[in-house]
Protein backbone atom coordinates (compact mmCIF):
# COMPACT_ATOMS: atom_id res chain seq x y z
CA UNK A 1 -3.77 8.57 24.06
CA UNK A 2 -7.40 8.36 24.71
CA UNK A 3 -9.91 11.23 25.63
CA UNK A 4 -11.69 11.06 28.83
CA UNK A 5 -15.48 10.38 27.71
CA UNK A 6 -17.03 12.42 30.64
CA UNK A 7 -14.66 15.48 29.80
CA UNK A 8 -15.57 15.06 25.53
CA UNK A 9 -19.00 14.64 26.42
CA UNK A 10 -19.18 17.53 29.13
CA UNK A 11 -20.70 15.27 31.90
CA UNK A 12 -20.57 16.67 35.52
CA UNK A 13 -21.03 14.24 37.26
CA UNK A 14 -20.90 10.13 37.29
CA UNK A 15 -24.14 9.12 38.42
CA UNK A 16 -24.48 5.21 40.07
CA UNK A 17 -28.05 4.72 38.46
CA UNK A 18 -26.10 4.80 35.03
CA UNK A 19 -25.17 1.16 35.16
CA UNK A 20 -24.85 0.63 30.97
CA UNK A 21 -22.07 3.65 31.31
CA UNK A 22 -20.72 1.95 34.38
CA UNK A 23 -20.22 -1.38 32.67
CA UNK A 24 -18.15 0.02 29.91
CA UNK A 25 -15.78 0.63 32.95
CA UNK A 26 -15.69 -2.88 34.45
CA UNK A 27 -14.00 -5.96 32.98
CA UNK A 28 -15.06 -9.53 32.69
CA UNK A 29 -14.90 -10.08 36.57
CA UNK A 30 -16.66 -6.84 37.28
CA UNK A 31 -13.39 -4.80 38.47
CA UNK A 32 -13.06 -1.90 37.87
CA UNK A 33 -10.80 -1.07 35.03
CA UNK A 34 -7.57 1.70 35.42
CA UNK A 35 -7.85 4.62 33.15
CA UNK A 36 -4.32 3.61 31.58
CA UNK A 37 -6.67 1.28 29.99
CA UNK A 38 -10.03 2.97 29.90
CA UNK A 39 -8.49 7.04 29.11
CA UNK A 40 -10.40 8.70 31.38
CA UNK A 41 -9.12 11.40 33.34
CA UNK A 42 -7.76 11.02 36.84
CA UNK A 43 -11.20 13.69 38.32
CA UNK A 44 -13.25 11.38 36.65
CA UNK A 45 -11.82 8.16 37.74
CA UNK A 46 -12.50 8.64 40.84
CA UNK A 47 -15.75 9.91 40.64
CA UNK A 48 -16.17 6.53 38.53
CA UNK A 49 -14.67 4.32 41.55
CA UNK A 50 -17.61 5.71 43.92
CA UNK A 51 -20.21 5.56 41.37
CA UNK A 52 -19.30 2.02 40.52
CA UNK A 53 -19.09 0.95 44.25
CA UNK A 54 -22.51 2.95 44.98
CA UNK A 55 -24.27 0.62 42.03
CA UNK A 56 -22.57 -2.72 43.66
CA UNK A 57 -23.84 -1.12 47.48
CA UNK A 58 -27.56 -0.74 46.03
CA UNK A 59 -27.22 -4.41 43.79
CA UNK A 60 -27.16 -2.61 40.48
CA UNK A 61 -23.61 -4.22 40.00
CA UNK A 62 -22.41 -7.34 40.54
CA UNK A 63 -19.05 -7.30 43.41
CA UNK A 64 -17.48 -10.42 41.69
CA UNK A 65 -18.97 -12.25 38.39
CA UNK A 66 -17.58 -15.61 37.76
């Protein structure tokens, strides 16, 4: 099973102006990936959700990429 990187790497909080984290979260059509796949841990996945659809609000993610 994986470790949640926010909890290993004592992050707080998942901040939307970190868009290189953020992409390590999103797959090839910039949706968001489930933490089955990613390991992170439920707190943090949905901390990630909001961050991720704060970036795509202020266009510092793509909604769709195809």
């Amino acid at each position: 099973m994986k470790q949640c990187y926010f909890c290993t790497n004592n992050i707080k909080d998942v901040d939307y102006k970190e868009v290189e984290v953020l992409k390590n979260y999103l797959d090839t059509h910039s949706r968001i990936l489930r933490h089955s796949r990613t390991g992170t841990c439920s707190k943090h996945q949905r901390r990630l959700g909001l961050a991720v659809k704060r970036a795509r609000f202020m266009a510092l993610l793509p909604f769709v990429q195809g």
